[in-house]
C-alpha atoms as a PDB file:
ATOM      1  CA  UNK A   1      15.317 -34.782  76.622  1.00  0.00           C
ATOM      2  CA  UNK A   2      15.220 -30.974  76.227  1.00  0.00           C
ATOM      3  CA  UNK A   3      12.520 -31.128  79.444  1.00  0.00           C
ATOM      4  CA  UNK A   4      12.458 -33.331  82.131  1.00  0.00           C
ATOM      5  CA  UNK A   5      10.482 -32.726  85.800  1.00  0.00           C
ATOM      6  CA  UNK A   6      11.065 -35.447  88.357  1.00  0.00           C
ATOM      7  CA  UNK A   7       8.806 -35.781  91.732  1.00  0.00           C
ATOM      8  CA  UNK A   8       7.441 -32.482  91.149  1.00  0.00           C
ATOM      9  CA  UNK A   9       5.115 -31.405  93.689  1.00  0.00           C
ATOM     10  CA  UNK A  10       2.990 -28.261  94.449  1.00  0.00           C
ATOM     11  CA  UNK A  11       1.220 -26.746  97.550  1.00  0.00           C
ATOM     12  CA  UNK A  12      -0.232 -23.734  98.471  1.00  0.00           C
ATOM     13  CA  UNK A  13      -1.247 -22.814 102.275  1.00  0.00           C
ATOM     14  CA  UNK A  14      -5.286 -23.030 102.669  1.00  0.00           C
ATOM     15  CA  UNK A  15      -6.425 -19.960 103.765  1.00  0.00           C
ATOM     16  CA  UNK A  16      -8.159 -21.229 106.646  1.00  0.00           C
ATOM     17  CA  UNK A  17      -6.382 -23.028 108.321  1.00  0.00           C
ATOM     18  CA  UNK A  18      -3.121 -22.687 106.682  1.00  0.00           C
ATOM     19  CA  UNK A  19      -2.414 -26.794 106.061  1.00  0.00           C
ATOM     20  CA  UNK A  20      -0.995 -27.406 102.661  1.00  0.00           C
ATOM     21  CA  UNK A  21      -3.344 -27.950  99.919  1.00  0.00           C
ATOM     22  CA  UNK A  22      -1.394 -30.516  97.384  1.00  0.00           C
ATOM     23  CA  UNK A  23      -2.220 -29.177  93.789  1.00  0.00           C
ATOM     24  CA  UNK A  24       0.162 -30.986  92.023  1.00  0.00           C
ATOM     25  CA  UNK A  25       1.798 -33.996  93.589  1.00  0.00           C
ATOM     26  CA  UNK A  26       5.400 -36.278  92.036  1.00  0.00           C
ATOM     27  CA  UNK A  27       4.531 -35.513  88.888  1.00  0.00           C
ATOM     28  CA  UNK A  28       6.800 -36.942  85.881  1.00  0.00           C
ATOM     29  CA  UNK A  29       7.477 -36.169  82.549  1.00  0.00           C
ATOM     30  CA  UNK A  30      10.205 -35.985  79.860  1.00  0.00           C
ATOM     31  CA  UNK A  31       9.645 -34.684  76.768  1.00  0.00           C
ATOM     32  CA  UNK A  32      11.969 -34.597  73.746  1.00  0.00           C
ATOM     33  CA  UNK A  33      13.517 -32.260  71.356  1.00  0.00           C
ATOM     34  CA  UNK A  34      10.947 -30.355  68.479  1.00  0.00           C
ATOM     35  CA  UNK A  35       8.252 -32.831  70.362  1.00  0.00           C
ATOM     36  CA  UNK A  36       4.616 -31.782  70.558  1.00  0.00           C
ATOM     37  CA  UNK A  37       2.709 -32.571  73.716  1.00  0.00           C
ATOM     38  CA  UNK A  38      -0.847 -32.323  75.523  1.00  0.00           C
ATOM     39  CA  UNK A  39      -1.505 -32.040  78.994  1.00  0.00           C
ATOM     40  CA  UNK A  40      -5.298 -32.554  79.221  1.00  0.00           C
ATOM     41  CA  UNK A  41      -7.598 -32.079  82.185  1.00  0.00           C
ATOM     42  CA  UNK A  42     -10.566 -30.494  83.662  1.00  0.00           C
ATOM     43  CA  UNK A  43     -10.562 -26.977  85.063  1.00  0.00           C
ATOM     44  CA  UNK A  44      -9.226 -27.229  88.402  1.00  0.00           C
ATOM     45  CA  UNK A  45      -7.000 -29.952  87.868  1.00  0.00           C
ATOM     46  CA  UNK A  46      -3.935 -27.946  87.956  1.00  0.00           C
ATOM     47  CA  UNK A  47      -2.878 -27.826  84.296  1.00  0.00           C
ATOM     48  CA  UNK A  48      -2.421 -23.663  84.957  1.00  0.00           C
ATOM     49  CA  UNK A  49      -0.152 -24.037  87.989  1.00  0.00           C
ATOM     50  CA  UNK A  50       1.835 -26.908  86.088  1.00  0.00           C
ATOM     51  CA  UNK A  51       1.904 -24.456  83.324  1.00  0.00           C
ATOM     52  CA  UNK A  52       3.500 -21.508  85.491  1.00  0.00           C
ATOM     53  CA  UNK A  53       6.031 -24.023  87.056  1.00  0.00           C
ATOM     54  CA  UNK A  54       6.837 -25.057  83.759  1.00  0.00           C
ATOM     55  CA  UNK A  55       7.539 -21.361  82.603  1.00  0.00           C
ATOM     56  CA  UNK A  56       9.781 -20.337  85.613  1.00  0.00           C
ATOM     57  CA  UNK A  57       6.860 -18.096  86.713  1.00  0.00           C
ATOM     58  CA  UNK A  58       6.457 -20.094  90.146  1.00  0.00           C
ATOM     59  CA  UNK A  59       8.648 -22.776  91.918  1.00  0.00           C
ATOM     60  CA  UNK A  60       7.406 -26.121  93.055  1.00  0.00           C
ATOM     61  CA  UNK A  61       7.542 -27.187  96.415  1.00  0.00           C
ATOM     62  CA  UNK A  62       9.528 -29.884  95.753  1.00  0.00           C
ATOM     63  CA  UNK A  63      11.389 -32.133  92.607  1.00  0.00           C
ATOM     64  CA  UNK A  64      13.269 -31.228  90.201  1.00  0.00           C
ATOM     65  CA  UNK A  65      12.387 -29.191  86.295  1.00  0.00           C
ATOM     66  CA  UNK A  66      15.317 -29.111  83.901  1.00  0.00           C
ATOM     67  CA  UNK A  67      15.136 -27.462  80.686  1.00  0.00           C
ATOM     68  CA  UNK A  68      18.140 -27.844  78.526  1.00  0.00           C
ATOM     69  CA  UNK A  69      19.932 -29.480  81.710  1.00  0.00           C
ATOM     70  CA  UNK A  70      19.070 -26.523  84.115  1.00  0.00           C
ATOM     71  CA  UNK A  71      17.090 -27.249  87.291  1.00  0.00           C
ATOM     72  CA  UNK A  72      15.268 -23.782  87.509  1.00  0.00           C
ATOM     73  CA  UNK A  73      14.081 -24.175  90.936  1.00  0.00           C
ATOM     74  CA  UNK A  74      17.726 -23.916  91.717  1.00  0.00           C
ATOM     75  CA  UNK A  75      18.131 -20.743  89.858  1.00  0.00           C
ATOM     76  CA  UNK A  76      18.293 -17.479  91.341  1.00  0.00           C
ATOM     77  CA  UNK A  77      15.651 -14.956  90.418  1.00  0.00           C
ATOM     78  CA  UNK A  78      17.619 -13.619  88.244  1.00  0.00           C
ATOM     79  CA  UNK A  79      19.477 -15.668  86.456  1.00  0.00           C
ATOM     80  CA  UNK A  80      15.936 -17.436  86.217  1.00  0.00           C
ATOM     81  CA  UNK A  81      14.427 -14.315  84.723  1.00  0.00           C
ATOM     82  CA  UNK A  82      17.376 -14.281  82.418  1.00  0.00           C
ATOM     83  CA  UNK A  83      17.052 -17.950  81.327  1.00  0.00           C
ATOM     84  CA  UNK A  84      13.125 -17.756  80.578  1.00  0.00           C
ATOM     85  CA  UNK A  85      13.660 -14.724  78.450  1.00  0.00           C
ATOM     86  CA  UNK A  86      16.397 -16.665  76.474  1.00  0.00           C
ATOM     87  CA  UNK A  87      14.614 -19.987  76.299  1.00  0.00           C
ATOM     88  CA  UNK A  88      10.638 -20.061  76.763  1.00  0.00           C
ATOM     89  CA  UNK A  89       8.197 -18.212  75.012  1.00  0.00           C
ATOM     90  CA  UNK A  90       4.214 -18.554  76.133  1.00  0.00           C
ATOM     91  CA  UNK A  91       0.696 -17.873  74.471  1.00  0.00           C
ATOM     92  CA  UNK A  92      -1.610 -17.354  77.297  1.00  0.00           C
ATOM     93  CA  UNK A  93      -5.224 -17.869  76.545  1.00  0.00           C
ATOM     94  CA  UNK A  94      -6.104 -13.985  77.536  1.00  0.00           C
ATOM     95  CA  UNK A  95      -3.261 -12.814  75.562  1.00  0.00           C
ATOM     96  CA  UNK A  96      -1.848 -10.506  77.720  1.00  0.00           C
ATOM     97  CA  UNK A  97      -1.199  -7.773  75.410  1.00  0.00           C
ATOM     98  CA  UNK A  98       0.157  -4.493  76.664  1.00  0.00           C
ATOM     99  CA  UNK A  99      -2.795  -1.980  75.648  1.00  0.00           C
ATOM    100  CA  UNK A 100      -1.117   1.177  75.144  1.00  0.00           C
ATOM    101  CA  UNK A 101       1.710  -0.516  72.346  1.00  0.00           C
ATOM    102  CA  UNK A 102       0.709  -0.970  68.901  1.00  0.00           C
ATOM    103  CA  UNK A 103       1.389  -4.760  67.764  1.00  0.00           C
ATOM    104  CA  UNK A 104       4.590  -4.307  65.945  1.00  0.00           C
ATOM    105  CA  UNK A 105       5.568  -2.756  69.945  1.00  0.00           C
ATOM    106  CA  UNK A 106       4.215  -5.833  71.854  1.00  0.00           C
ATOM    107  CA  UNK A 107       6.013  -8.324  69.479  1.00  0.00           C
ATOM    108  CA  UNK A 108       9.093  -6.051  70.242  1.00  0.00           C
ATOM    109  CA  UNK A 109       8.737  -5.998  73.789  1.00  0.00           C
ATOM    110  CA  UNK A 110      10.445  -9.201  74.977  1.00  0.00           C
ATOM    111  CA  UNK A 111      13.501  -8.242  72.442  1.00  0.00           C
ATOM    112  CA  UNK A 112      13.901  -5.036  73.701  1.00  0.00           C
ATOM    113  CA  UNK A 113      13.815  -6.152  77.617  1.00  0.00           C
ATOM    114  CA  UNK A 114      16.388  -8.355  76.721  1.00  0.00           C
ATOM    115  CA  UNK A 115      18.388  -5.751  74.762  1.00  0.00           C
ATOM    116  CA  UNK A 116      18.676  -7.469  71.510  1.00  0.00           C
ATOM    117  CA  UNK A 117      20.146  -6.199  68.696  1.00  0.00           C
ATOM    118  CA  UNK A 118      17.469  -5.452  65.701  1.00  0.00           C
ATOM    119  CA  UNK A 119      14.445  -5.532  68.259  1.00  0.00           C
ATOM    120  CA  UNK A 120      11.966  -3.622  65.114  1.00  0.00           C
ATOM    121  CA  UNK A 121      13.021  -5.424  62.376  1.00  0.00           C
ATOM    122  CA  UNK A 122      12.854  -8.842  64.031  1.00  0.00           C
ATOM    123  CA  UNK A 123       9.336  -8.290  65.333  1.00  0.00           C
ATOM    124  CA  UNK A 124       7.636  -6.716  61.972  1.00  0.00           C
ATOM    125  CA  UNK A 125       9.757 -10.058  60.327  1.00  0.00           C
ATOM    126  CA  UNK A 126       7.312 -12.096  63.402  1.00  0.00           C
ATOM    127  CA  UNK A 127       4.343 -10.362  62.948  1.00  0.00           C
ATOM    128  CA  UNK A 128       5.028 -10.874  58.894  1.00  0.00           C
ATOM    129  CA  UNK A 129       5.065 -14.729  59.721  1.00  0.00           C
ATOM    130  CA  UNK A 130       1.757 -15.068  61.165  1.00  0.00           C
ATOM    131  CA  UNK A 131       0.322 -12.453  58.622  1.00  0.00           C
ATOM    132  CA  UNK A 132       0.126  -9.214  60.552  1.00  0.00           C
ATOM    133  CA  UNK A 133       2.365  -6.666  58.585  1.00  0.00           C
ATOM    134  CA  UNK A 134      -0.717  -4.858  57.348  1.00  0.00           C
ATOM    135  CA  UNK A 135      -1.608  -4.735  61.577  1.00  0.00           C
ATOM    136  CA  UNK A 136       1.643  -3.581  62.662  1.00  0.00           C
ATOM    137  CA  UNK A 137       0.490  -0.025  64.188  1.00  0.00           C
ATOM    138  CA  UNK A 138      -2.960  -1.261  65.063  1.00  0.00           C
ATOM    139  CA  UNK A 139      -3.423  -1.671  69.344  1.00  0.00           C
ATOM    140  CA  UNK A 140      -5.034  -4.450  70.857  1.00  0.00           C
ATOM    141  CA  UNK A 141      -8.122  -2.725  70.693  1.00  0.00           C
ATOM    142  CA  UNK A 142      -8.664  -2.583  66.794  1.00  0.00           C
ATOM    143  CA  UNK A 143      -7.635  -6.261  66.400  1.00  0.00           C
ATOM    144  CA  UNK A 144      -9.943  -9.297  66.125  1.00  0.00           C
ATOM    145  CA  UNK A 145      -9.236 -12.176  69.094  1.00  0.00           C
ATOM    146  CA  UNK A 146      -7.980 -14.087  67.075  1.00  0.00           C
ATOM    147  CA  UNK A 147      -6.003 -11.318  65.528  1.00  0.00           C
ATOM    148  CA  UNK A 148      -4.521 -10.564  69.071  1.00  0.00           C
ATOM    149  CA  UNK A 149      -3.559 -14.188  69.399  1.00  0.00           C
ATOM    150  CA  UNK A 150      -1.692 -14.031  66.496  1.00  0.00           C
ATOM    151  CA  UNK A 151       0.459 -11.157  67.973  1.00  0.00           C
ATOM    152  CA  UNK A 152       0.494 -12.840  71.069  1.00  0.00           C
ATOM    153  CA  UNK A 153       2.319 -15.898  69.174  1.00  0.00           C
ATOM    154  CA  UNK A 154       4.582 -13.738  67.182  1.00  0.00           C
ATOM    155  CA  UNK A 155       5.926 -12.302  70.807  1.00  0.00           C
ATOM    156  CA  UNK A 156       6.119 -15.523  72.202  1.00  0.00           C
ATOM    157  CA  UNK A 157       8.154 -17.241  68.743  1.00  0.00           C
ATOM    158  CA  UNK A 158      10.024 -13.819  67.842  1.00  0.00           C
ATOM    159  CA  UNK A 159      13.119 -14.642  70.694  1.00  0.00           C
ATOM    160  CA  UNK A 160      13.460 -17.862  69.020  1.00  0.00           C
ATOM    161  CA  UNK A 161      12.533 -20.170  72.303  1.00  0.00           C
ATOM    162  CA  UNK A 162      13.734 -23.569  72.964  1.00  0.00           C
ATOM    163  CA  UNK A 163      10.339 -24.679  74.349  1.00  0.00           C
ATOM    164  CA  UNK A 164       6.986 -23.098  73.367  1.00  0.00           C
ATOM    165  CA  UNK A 165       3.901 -23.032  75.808  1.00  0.00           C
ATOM    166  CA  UNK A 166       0.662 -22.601  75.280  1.00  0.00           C
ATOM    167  CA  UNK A 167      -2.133 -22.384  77.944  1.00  0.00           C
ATOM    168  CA  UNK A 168      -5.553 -23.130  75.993  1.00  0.00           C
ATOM    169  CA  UNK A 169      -4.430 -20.656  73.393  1.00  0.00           C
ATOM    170  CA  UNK A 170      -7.802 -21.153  71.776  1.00  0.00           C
ATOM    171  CA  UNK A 171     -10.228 -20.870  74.398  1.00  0.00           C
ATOM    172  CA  UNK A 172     -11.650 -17.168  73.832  1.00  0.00           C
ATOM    173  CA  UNK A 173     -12.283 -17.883  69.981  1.00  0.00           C
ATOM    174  CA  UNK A 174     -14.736 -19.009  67.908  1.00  0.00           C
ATOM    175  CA  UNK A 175     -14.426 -22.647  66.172  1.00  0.00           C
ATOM    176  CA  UNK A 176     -13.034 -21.623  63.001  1.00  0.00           C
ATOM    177  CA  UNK A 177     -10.520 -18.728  64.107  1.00  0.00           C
ATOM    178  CA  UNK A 178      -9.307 -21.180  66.842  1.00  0.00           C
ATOM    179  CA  UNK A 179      -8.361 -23.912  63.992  1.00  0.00           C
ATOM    180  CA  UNK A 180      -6.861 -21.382  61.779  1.00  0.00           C
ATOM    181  CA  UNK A 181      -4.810 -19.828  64.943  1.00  0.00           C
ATOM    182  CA  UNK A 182      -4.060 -24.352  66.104  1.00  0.00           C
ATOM    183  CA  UNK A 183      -2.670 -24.742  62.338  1.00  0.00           C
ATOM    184  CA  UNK A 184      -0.640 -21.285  62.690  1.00  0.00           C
ATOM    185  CA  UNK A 185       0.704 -22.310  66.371  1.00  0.00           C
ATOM    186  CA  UNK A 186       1.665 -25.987  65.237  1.00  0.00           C
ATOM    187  CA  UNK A 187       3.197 -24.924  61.713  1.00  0.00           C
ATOM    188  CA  UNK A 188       5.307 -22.421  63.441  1.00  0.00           C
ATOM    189  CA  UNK A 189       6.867 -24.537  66.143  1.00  0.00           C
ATOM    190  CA  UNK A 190       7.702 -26.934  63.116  1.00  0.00           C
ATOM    191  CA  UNK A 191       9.343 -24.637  60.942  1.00  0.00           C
ATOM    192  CA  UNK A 192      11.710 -23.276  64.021  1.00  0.00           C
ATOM    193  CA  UNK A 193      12.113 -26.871  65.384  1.00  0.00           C
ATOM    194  CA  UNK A 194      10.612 -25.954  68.955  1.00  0.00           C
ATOM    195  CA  UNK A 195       9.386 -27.881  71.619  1.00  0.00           C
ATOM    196  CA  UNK A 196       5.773 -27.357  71.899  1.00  0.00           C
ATOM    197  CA  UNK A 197       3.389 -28.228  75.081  1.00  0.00           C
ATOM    198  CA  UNK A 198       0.616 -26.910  75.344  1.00  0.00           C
ATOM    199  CA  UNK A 199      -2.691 -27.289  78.116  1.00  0.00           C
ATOM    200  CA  UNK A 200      -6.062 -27.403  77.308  1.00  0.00           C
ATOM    201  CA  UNK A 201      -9.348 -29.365  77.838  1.00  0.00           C
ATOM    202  CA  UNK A 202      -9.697 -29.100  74.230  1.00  0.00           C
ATOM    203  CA  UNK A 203      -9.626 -32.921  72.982  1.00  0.00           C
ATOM    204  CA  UNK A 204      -9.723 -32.037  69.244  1.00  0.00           C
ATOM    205  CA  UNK A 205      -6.526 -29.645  69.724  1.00  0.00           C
ATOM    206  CA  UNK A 206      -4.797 -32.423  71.903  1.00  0.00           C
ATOM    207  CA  UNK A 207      -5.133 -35.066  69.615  1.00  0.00           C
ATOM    208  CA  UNK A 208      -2.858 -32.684  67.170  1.00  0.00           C
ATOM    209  CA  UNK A 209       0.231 -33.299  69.634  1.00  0.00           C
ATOM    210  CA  UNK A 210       2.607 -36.491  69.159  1.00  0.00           C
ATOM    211  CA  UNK A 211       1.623 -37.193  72.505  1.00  0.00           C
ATOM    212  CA  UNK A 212      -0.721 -36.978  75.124  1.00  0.00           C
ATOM    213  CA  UNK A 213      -1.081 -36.893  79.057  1.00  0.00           C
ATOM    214  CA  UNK A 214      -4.456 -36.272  80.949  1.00  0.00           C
ATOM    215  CA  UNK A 215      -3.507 -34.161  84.299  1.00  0.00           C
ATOM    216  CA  UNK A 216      -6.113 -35.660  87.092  1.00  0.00           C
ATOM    217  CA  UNK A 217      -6.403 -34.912  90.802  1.00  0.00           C
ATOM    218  CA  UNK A 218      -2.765 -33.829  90.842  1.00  0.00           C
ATOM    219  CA  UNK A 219      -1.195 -36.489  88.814  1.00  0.00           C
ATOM    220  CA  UNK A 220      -0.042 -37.050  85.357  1.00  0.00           C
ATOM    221  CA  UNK A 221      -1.427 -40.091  83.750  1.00  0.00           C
END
C-alpha cells in the first residue's frame, strides 16, 4: 500500500471553552499503488482537514499516516517539508496561483524551491501536457478558471508525485469545463502511474474513482 493511516484522529481546541472538538476520529484507510479514490461527504464533514493531514500540511492528534512507509507525523518539519515536495503534489479547488508569475513561472515554482535541475523546460513540457504552451506568459488574471486549473495541475504533476490530491478540483467551474478539467486530472495520473485521491461532494466525479468512501461525522465509511 503506497498510503496507509491507522487510528487517525483530529481535534482542534473550541474557542470557548477550549475542550477538544473531535473533527476526525480513528479513521482508516489503505490505498494502493496508481489507485484512484473518493472521499465523499458533506461540507463540514471534515474531508478538508483529512485532506491537509493527508498532504503533510497539518498533523493529527493522534494515529499513524505512512506514505511510501514514512509516518509523517513523526517527521520533523523539515524533513517533512522536504518529503511533500518530493512526493505529493495537490490541486486545490481555489487554485492558489501566485498572481504576480506568469503560468510557465507558477508551474516552475515547486521545481525551483526544490532546486531541480531544468526547472523551465520541465514546466513549459507540464504546461504543454495539459495544453497551455500557447498560455505560458499569460498571469492568472488573463486565464479562464478552468484555464487556471489546468496550470494548477501542471504544478501539482510537473515534480512527478507519488500521490496526487485533489480537493474538489472542480468546484468553481462550470459543468462542461469541470468534465473536460475531471478527464484531464484522471488521464494524467494514468499516464504517470500516480496515486490519485481526491475529495469532493461531487457524486458524478466520485463515481470516476476505483473506489469510494463517504467521510460522515468524523468517520470513514
Amino acid at each position: 500500500m503506497i498510503l496507509q493511516i491507522e487510528r487517525l484522529s483530529k481535534s482542534f481546541p473550541h474557542p470557548g471553552s477550549g475542550e477538544p472538538v473531535h473533527v476526525l476520529s480513528k479513521l482508516n484507510l489503505a490505498v494502493g499503488d496508481r489507485e484512484t479514490a473518493a472521499i465523499v461527504g458533506q461540507s463540514g464533514s471534515g474531508k478538508s482537514t483529512l485532506l491537509s493531514l493527508l498532504a503533510g500540511l497539518d498533523r493529527p492528534t493522534e494515529g499513524t499516516l505512512r506514505l511510501r512507509g514514512e509516518n509523517l507525523p513523526e517527521l520533523s518539519e523539515e524533513a517533512l517539508t522536504r518529503f511533500r515536495a518530493e512526493n505529493i503534489g495537490i490541486v486545490f479547488q481555489q487554485f492558489h496561483l501566485m498572481a504576480h508569475l506568469t503560468a510557465l513561472e507558477n508551474v516552475a515554482l515547486p521545481l525551483e524551491m526544490a532546486r531541480s535541475r531544468n526547472a523551465h523546460s520541465r514546466a513549459k513540457i507540464g504546461l504543454e501536457q495539459v495544453g497551455l504552451s500557447h498560455r505560458e506568459t499569460h498571469f492568472p488574471h488573463q486565464l479562464s478558471g478552468g484555464e487556471c486549473q489546468r496550470v494548477a495541475i501542471a504544478r501539482a504533476l510537473v515534480i512527478e508525485p507519488a500521490l496526487l490530491l485533489a480537493d474538489e478540483p472542480t468546484g468553481n467551474l462550470d459543468q462542461q469545463t469541470g468534465e473536460q478539467v475531471s478527464d484531464l486530472l484522471f488521464d494524467l495520473a494514468s499516464e504517470q502511474g500516480m496515486t490519485l485521491v481526491l475529495v469532493t461532494h461531487n457524486q458524478k466525479l466520485a463515481r470516476r474513482c476505483t473506489r469510494r468512501h463517504t467521510l460522515q461525522a468524523g468517520a470513514l465509511h
